[in-house]
C-alpha atoms as a PDB file:
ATOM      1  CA  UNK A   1       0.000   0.000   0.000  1.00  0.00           C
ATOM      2  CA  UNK A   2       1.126   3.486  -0.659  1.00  0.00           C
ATOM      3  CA  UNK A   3       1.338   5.687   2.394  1.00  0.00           C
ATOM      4  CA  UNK A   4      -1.022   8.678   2.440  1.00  0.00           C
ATOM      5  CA  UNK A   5       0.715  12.116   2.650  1.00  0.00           C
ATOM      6  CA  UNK A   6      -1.071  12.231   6.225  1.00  0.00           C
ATOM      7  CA  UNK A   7       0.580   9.393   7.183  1.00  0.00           C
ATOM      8  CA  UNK A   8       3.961  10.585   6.082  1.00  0.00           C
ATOM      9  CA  UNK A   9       4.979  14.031   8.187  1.00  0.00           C
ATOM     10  CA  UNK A  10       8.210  14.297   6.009  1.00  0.00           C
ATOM     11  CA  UNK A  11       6.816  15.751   3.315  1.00  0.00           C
ATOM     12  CA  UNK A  12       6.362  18.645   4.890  1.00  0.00           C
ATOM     13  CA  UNK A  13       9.634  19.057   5.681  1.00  0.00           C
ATOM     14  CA  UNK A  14      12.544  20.445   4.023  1.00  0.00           C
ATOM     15  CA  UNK A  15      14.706  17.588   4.121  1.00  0.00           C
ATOM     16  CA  UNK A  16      14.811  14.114   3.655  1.00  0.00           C
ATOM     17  CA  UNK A  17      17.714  11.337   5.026  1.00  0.00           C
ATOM     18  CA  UNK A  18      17.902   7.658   4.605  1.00  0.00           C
ATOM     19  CA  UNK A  19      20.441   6.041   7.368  1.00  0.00           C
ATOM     20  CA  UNK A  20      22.317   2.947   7.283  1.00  0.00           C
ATOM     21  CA  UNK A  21      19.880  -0.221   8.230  1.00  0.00           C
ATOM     22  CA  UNK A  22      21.639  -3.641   7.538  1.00  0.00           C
ATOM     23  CA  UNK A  23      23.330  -3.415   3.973  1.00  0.00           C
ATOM     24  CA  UNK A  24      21.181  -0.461   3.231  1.00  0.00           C
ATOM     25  CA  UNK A  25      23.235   2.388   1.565  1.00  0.00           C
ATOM     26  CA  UNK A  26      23.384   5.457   3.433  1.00  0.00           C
ATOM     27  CA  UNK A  27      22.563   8.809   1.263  1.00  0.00           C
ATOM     28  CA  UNK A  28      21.209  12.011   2.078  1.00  0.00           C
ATOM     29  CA  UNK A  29      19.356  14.559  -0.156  1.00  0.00           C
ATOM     30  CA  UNK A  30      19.503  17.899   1.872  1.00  0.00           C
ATOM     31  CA  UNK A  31      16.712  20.712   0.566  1.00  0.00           C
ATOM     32  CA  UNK A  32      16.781  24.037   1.171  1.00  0.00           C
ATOM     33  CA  UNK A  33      13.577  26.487   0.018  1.00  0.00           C
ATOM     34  CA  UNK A  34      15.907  29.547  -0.723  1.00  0.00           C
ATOM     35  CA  UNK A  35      12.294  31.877  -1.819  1.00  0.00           C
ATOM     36  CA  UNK A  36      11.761  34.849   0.164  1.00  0.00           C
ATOM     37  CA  UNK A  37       9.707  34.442   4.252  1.00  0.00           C
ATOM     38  CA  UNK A  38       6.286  35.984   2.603  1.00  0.00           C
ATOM     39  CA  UNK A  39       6.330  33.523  -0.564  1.00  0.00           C
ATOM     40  CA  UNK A  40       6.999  30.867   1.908  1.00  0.00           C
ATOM     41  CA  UNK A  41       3.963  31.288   3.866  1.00  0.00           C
ATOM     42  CA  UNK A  42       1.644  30.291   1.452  1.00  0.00           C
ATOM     43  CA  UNK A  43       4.041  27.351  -0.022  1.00  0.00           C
ATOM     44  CA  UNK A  44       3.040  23.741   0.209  1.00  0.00           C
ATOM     45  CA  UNK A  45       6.019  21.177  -0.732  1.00  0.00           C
ATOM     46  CA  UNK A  46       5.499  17.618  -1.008  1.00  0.00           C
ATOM     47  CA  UNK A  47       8.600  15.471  -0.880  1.00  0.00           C
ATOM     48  CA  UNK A  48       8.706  11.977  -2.407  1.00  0.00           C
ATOM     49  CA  UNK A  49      11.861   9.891  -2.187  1.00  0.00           C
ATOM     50  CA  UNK A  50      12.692   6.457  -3.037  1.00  0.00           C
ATOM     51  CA  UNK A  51      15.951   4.346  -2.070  1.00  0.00           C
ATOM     52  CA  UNK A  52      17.676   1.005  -2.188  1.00  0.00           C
ATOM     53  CA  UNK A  53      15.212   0.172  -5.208  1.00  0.00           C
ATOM     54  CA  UNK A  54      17.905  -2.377  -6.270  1.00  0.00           C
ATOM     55  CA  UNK A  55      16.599  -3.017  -9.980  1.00  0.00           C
ATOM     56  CA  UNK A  56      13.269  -4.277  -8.607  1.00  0.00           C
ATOM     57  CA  UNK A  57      11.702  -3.703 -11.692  1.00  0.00           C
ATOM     58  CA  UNK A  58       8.890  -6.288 -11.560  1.00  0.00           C
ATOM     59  CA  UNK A  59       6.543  -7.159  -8.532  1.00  0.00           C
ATOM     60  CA  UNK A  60       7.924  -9.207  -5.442  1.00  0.00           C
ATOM     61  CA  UNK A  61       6.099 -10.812  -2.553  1.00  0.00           C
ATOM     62  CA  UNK A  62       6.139 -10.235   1.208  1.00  0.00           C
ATOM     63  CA  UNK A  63       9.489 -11.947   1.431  1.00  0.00           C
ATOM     64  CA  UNK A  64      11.205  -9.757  -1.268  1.00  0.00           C
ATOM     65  CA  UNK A  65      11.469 -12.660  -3.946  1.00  0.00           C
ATOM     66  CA  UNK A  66      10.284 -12.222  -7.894  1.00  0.00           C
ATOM     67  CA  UNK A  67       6.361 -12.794  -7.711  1.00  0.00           C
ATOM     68  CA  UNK A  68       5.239 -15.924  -9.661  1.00  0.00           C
ATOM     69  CA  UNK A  69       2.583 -15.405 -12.614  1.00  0.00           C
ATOM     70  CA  UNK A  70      -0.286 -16.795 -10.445  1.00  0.00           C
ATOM     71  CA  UNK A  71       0.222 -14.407  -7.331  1.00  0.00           C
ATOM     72  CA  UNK A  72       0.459 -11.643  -9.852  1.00  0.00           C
ATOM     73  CA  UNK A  73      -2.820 -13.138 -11.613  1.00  0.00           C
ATOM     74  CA  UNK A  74      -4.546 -13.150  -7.784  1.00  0.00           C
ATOM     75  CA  UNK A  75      -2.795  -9.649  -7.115  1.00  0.00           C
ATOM     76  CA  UNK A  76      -0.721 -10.604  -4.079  1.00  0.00           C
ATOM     77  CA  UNK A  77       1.782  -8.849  -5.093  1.00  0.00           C
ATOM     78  CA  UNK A  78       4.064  -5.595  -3.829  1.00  0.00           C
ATOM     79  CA  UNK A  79       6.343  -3.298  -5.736  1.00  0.00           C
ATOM     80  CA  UNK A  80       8.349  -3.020  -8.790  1.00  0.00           C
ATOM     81  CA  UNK A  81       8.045  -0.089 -10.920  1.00  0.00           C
ATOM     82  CA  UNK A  82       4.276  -0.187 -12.466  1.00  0.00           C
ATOM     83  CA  UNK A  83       3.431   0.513  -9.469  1.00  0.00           C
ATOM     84  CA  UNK A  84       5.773   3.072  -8.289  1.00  0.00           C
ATOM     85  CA  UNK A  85       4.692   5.060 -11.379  1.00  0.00           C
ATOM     86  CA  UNK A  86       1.324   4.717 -10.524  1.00  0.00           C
ATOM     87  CA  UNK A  87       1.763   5.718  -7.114  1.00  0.00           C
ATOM     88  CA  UNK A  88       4.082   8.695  -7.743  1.00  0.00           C
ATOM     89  CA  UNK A  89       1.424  10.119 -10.822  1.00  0.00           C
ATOM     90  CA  UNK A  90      -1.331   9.939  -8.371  1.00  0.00           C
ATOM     91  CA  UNK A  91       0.239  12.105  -5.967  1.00  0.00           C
ATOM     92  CA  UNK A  92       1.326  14.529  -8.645  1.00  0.00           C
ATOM     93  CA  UNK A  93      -2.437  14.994  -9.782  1.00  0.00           C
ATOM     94  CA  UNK A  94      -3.691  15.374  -6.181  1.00  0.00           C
ATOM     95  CA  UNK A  95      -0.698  17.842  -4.975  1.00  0.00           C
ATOM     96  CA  UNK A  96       0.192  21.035  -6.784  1.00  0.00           C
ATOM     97  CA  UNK A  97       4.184  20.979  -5.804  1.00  0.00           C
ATOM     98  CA  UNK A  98       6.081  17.928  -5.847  1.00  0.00           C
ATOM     99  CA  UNK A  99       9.750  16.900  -5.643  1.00  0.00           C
ATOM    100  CA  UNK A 100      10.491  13.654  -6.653  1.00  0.00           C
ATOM    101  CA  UNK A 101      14.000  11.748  -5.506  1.00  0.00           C
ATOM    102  CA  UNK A 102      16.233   9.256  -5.322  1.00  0.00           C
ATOM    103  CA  UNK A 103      18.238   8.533  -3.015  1.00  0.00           C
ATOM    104  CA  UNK A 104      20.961   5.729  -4.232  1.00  0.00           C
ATOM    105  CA  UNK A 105      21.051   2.123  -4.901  1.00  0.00           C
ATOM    106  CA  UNK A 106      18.698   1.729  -8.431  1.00  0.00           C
ATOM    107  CA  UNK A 107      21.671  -0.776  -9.060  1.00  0.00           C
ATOM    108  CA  UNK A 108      20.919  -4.282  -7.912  1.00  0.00           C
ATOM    109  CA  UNK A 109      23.022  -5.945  -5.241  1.00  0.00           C
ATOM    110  CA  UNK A 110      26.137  -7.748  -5.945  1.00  0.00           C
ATOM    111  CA  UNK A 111      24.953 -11.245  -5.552  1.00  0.00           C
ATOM    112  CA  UNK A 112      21.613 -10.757  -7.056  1.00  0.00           C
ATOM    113  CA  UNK A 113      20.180 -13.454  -9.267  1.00  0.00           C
ATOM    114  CA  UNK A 114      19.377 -10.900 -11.933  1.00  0.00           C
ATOM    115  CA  UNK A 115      20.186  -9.538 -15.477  1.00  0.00           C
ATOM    116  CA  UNK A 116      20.744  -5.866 -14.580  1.00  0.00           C
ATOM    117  CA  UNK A 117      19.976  -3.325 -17.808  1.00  0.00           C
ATOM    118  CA  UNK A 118      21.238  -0.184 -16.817  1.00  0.00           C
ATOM    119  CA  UNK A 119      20.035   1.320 -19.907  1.00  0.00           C
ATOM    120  CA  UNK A 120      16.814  -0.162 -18.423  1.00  0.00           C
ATOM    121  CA  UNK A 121      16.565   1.089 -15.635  1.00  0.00           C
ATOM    122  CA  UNK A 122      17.813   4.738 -16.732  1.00  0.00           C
ATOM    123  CA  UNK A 123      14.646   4.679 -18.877  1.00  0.00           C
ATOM    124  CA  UNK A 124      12.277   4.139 -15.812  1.00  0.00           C
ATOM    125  CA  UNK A 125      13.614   6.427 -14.308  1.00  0.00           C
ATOM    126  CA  UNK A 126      13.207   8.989 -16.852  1.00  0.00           C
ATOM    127  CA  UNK A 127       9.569   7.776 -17.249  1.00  0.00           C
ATOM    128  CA  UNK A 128       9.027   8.287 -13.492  1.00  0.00           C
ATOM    129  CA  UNK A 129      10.174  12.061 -14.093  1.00  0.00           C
ATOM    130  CA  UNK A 130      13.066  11.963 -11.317  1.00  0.00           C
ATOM    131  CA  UNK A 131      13.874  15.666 -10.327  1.00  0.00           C
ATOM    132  CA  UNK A 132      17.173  14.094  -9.118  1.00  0.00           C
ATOM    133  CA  UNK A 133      19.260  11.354  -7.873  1.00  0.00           C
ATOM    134  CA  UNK A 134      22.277  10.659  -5.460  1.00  0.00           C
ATOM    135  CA  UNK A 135      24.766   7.914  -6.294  1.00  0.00           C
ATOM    136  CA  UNK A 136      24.436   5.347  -3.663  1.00  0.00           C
ATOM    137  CA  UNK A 137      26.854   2.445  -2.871  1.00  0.00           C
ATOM    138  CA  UNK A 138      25.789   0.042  -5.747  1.00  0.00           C
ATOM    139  CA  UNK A 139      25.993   2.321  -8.382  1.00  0.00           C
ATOM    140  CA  UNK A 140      30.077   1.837  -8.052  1.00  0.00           C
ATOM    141  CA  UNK A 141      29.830  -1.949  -8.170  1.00  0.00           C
ATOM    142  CA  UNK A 142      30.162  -2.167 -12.202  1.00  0.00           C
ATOM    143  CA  UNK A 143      32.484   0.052 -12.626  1.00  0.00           C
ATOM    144  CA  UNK A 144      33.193   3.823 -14.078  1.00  0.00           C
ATOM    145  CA  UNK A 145      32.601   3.176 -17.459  1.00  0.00           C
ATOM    146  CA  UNK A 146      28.921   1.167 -16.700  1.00  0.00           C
ATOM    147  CA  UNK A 147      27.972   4.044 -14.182  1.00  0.00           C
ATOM    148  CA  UNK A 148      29.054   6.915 -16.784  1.00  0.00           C
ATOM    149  CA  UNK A 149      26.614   5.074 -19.227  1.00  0.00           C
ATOM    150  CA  UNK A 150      23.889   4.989 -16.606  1.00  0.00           C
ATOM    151  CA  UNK A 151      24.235   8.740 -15.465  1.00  0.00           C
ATOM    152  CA  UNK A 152      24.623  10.100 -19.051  1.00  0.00           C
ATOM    153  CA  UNK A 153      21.086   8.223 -20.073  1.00  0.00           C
ATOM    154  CA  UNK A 154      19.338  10.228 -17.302  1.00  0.00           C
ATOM    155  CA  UNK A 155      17.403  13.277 -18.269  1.00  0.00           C
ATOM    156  CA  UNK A 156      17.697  14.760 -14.236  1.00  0.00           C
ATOM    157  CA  UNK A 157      20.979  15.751 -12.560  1.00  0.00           C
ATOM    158  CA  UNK A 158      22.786  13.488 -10.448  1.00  0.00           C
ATOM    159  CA  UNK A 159      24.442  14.404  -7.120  1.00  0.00           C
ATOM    160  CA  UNK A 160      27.493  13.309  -5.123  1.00  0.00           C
ATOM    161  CA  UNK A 161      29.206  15.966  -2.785  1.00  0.00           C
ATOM    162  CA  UNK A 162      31.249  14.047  -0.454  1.00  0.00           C
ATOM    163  CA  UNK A 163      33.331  12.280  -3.565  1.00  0.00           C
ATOM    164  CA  UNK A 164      36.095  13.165  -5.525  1.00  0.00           C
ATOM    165  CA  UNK A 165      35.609  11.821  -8.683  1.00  0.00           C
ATOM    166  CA  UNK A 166      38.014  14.834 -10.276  1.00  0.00           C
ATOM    167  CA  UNK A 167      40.562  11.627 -11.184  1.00  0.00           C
ATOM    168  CA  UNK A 168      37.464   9.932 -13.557  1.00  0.00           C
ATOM    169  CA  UNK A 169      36.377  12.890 -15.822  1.00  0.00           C
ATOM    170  CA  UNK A 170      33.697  10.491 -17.050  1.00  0.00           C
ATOM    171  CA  UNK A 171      32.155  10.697 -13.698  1.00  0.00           C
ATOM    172  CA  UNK A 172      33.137  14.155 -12.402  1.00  0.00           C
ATOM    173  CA  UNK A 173      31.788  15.544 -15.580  1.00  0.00           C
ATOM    174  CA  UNK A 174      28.410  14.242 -15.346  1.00  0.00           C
ATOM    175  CA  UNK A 175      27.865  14.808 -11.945  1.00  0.00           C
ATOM    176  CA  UNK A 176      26.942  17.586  -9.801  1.00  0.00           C
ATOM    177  CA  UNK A 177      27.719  18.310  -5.788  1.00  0.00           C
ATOM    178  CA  UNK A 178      24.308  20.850  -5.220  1.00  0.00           C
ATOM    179  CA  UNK A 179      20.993  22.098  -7.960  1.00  0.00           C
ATOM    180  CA  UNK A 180      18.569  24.173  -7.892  1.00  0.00           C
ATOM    181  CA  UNK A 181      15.528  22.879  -8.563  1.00  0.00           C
ATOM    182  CA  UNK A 182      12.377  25.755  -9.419  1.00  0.00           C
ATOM    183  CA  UNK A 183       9.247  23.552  -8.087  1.00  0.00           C
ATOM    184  CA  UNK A 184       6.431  26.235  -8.607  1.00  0.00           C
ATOM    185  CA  UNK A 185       7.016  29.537  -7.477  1.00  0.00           C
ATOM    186  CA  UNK A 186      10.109  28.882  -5.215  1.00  0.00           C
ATOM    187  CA  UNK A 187      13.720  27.644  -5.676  1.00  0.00           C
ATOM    188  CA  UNK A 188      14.711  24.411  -4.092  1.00  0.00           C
ATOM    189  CA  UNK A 189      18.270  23.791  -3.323  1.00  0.00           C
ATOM    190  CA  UNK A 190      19.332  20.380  -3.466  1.00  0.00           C
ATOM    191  CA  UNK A 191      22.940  18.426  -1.618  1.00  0.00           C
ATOM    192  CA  UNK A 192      23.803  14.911  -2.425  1.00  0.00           C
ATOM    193  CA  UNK A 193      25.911  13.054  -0.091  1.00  0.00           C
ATOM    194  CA  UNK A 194      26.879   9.425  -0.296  1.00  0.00           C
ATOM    195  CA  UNK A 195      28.094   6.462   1.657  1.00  0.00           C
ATOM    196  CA  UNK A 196      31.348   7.678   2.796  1.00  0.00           C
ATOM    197  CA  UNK A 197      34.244   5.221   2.337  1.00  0.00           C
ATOM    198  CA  UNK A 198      32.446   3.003  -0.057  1.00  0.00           C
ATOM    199  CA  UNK A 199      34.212  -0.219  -0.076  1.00  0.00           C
ATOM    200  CA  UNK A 200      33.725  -0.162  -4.046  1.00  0.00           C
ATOM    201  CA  UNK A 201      36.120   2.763  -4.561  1.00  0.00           C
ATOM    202  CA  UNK A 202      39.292   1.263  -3.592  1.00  0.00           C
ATOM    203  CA  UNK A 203      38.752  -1.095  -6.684  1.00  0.00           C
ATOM    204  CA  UNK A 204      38.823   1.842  -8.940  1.00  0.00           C
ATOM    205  CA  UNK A 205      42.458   3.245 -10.571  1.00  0.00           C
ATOM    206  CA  UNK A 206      42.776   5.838  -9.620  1.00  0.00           C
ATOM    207  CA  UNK A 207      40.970   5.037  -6.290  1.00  0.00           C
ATOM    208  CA  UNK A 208      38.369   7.397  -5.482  1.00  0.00           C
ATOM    209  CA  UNK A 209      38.740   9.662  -2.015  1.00  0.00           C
ATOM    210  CA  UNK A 210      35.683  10.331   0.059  1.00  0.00           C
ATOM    211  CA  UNK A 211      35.131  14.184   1.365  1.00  0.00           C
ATOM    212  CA  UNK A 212      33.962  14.610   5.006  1.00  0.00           C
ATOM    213  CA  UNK A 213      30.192  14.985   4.928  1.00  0.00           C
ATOM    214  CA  UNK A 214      30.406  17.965   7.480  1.00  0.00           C
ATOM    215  CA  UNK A 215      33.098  20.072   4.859  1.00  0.00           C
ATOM    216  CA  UNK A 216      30.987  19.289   1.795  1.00  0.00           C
ATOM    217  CA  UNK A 217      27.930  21.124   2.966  1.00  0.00           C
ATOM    218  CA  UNK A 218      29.869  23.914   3.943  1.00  0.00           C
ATOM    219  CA  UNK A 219      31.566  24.340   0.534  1.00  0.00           C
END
């Protein structure tokens, strides 16, 4: 079922963090309204994120495994990205201002049973209308050339702040630290910030250096 925006207070707000659970990948999407006091009065923002999607393109069932044709016949099903999209356009027809983001991970796990597309998956992405993404930990796992592929078939920015990626131009080049996003009437400024110390980057040449989390907002 998709939560209500009663039912979920953090749209209201201005920001919107995903921490570390388990493998989970920790990334954080930091928004600032940056319209004047008055404007933002009479502003209503609604905030939808998604994260660790892992390439879960089709439906699964309660225990997170590929859904077999005869629950999806019996609808006793969950997830993948029909229903995502219908989710996400239904909000955007009852809600006048809406920011939609990612927050990491659309790549699937490592030992996933799975024939990942990342050309795929870049097009539902696109078809979702993504105002931006940050790179979580899995989007490193298949290398720069795979990921500069992925980014460059996106048609919203992508975000990493705490990474220097200045050593694959590939990457650095399609990337962005902050946006602004105009949603309405106001700006939105938007911060990426990724897993810091991602295992995956020491397997890159040259390796890629992680930026303290606390100096990349400030700059």
């Amino acid at each position: 079922a998709v939560p209500s925006y009663e039912e979920c207070p953090w749209n209201r707000r201005l920001f919107t963090q995903v921490r570390r659970v388990g493998g989970c990948a920790l990334a954080l999407l930091a928004l600032t309204l940056l319209g004047s006091t008055a404007a933002q009065a009479d502003y209503t923002l609604t905030i939808l994120h998604t994260n660790d999607f892992h390439y879960r393109i089709g439906p699964i069932d309660s225990l997170d495994n590929d859904c077999p044709s005869d629950k999806v016949a019996a609808e006793d099903c969950i997830g993948g990205s029909a229903r995502l999209l219908t989710a996400i356009s239904a909000i955007r027809a009852r809600d006048e201002n809406v920011v939609l983001l990612d927050a990491g991970d659309q790549f699937p796990v490592r030992d996933a049973q799975v024939a990942f597309d990342p050309s795929l998956a870049a097009s539902l992405m696109n078809a979702m209308g993504y105002d931006a993404m940050v790179l979580g930990n899995h989007e490193f796992d298949e290398g720069p050339e795979v990921l500069a592929d992925f980014i460059g078939s996106l048609d919203f920015p992508v975000l990493v702040a705490n990474a220097d990626l200045s050593e694959h131009p590939q990457l650095d080049s399609r990337t962005h630290r902050s946006i602004i996003l105009e949603i309405g009437a106001e700006k939105i400024g938007v911060i990426g910030l990724t897993l810091p110390g991602n295992h995956e980057w020491r397997g890159y040449d040259p390796r890629i250096e992680g930026i303290d989390a606390a100096d990349a907002l400030r700059d």
